[in-house]
Protein backbone atom coordinates (compact mmCIF):
# COMPACT_ATOMS: atom_id res chain seq x y z
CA UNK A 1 87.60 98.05 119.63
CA UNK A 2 86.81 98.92 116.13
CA UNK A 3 86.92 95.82 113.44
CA UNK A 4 90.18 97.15 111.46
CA UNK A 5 91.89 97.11 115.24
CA UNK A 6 91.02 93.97 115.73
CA UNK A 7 91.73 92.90 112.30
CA UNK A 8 95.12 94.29 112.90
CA UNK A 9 95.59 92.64 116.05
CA UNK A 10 95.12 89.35 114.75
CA UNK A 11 97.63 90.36 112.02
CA UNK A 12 100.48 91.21 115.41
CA UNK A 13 99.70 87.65 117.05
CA UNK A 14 99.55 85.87 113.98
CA UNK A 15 103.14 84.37 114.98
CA UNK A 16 102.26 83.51 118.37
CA UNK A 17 98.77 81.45 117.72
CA UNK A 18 99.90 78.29 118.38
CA UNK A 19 101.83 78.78 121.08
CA UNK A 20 98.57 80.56 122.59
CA UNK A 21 96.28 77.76 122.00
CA UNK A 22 99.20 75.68 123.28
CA UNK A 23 98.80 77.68 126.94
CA UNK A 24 94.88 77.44 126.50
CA UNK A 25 94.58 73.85 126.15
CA UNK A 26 96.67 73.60 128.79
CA UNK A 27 94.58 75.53 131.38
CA UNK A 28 97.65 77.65 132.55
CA UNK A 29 96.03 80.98 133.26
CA UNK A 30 99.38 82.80 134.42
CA UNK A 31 101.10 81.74 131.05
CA UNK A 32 98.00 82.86 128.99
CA UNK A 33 97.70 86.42 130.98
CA UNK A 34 101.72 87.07 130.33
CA UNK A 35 101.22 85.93 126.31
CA UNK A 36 98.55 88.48 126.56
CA UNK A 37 100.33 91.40 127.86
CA UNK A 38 103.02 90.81 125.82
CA UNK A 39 101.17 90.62 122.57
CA UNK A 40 99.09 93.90 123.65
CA UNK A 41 102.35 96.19 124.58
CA UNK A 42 103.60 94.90 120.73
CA UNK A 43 100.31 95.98 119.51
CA UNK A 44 100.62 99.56 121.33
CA UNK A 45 104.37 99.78 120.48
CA UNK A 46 103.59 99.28 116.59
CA UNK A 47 100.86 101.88 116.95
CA UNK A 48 102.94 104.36 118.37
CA UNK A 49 105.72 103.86 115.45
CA UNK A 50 103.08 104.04 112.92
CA UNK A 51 101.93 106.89 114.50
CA UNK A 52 105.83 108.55 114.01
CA UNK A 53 105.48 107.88 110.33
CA UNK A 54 102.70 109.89 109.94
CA UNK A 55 104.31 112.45 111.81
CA UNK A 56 107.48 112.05 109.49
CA UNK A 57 105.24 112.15 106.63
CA UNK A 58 104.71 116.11 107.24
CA UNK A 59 107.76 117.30 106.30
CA UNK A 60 108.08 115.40 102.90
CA UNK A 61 109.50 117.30 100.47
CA UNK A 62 107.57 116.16 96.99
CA UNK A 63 106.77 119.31 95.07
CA UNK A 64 106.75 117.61 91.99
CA UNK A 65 105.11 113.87 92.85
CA UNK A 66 102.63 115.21 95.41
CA UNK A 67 103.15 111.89 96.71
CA UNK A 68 104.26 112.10 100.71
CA UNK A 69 105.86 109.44 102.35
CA UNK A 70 107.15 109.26 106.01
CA UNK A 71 108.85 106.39 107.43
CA UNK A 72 109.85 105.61 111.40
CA UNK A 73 112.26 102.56 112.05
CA UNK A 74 112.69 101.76 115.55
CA UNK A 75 116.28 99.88 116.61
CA UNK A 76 116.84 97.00 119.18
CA UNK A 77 116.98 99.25 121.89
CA UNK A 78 114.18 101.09 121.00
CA UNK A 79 115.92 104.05 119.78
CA UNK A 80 113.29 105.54 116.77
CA UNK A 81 114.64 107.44 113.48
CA UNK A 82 112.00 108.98 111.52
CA UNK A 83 112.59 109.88 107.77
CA UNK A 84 110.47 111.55 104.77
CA UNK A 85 110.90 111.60 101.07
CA UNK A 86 112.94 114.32 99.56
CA UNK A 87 112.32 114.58 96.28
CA UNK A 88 114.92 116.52 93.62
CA UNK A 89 114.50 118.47 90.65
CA UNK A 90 117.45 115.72 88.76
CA UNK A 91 114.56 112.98 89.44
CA UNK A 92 116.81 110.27 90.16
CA UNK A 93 118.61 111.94 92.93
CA UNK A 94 115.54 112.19 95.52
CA UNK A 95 115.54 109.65 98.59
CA UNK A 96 112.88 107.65 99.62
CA UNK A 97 111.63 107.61 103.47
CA UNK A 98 113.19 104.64 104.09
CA UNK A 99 116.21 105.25 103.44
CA UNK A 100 116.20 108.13 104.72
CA UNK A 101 115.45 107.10 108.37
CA UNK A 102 117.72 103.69 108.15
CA UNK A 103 120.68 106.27 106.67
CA UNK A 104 119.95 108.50 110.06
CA UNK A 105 120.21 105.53 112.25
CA UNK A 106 123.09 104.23 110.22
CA UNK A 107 124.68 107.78 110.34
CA UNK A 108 124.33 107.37 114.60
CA UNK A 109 126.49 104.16 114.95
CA UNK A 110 122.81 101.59 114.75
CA UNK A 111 122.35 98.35 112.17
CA UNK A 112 120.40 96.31 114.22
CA UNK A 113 116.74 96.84 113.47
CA UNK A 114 113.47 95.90 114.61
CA UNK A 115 110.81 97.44 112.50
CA UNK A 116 109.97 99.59 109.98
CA UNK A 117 106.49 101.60 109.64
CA UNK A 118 105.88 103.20 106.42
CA UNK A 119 102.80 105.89 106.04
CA UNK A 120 101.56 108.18 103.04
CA UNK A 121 98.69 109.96 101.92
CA UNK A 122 97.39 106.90 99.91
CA UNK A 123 93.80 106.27 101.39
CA UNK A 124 92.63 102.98 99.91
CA UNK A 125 95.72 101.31 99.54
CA UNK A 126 98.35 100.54 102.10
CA UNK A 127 101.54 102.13 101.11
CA UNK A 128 104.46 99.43 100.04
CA UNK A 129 108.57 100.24 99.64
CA UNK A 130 110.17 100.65 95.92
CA UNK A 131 111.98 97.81 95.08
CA UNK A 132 115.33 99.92 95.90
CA UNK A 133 114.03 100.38 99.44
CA UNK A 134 113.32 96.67 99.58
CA UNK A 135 116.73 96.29 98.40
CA UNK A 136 118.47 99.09 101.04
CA UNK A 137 116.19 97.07 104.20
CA UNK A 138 117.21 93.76 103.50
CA UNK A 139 121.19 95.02 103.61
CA UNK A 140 120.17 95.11 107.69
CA UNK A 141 118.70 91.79 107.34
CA UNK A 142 115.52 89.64 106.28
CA UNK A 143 113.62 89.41 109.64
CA UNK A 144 112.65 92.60 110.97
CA UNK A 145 109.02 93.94 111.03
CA UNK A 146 107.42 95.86 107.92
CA UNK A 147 104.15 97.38 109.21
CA UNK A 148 102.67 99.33 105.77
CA UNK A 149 100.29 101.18 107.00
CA UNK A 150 97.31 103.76 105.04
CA UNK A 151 96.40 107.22 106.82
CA UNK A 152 94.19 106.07 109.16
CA UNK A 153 97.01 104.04 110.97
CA UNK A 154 95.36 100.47 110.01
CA UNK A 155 98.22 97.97 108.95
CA UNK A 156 99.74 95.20 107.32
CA UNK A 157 102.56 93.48 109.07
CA UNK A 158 104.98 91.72 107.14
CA UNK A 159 108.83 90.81 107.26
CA UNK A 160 111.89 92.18 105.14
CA UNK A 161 111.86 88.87 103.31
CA UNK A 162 107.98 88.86 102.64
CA UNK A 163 108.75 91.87 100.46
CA UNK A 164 111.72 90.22 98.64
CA UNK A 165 111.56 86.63 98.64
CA UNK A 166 114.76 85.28 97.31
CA UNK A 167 117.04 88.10 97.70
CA UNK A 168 120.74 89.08 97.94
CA UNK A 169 122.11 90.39 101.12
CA UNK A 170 125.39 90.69 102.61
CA UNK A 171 125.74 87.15 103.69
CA UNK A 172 125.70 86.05 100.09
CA UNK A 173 129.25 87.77 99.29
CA UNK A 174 130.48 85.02 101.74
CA UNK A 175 129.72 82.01 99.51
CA UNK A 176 132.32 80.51 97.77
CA UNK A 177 132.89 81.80 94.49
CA UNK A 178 133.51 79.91 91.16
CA UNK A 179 136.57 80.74 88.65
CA UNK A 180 135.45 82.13 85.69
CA UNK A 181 137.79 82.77 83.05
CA UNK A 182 137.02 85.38 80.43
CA UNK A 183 137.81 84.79 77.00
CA UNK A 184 138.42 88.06 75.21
């Protein structure tokens, strides 16, 4: 396995460590061989959706950034929507990736997400959301999977709320509000 695999394996069981040095202290081999499994059929999954983005990253339409973007967001039940950037001559009315798969799988009946992978043509850098699409994610939640990835399908795994700490989602329109009088 090449280093930036296994550095990116790490990265998948970061969240499980301790409870795998738990099992290993413990001596329970059965335990240790089902964390195992588990944690390598995550790692394939993610590869595979990080593959789609790629994929999705084809059909971009950017003719005046140059800049392609593909994004694949798998659901709950593993159903995957893939989405590019479609860029318009008005600027401000092109759509990212992101929201362009989550508005597919939105547009099917699905809110409940799992992860996210996001690919572009960026070599040395891995590609990260706007802050709009950080924005447009966390409206399905803060704890869902984030895997930015570069071309040649290494990642960084992070979470909805790693990318905006401290944000507003829907839950917030629940708190209680304060009276305010204006003064005009």
């Amino acid at each position: 396995m090449p280093d930036l695999e296994k550095q990116s394996h790490r990265q998948v069981c970061r969240a499980t460590e301790t409870q795998y040095t738990q099992h290993s202290n413990m001596g329970d081999q059965k335990m240790r061989r089902e964390l195992i499994k588990g944690l390598n059929e995550h790692f394939s999954g993610m590869k595979e959706l990080i593959q789609k983005s790629l994929e999705a990253r084809k059909f971009a339409y950017c003719p005046y950034s140059k800049f392609r973007v593909g994004a694949a967001l798998l659901t709950h039940d593993g159903t995957v929507f893939t989405g590019c950037n479609v860029e318009n001559a008005c600027f401000n009315l092109g759509i990212c990736a992101e929201r362009t798969a989550i508005s597919k799988a939105v547009s099917e009946g699905y809110r409940d997400f799992k992860a996210i992978a996001i690919a572009s043509d960026m070599g040395e850098h891995f590609v990260s959301p706007c802050g709009g699409c950080r924005q447009f994610m966390r409206e399905f939640g803060a704890n869902w999977g984030v895997y930015l990835s570069k071309p040649d399908g290494s990642y960084v795994e992070m979470t909805v709320e790693e990318l905006l700490p401290a944000s507003f989602g829907p839950e917030d329109l629940k708190m209680k509000k304060v009276n305010i009088r204006n003064e005009f």
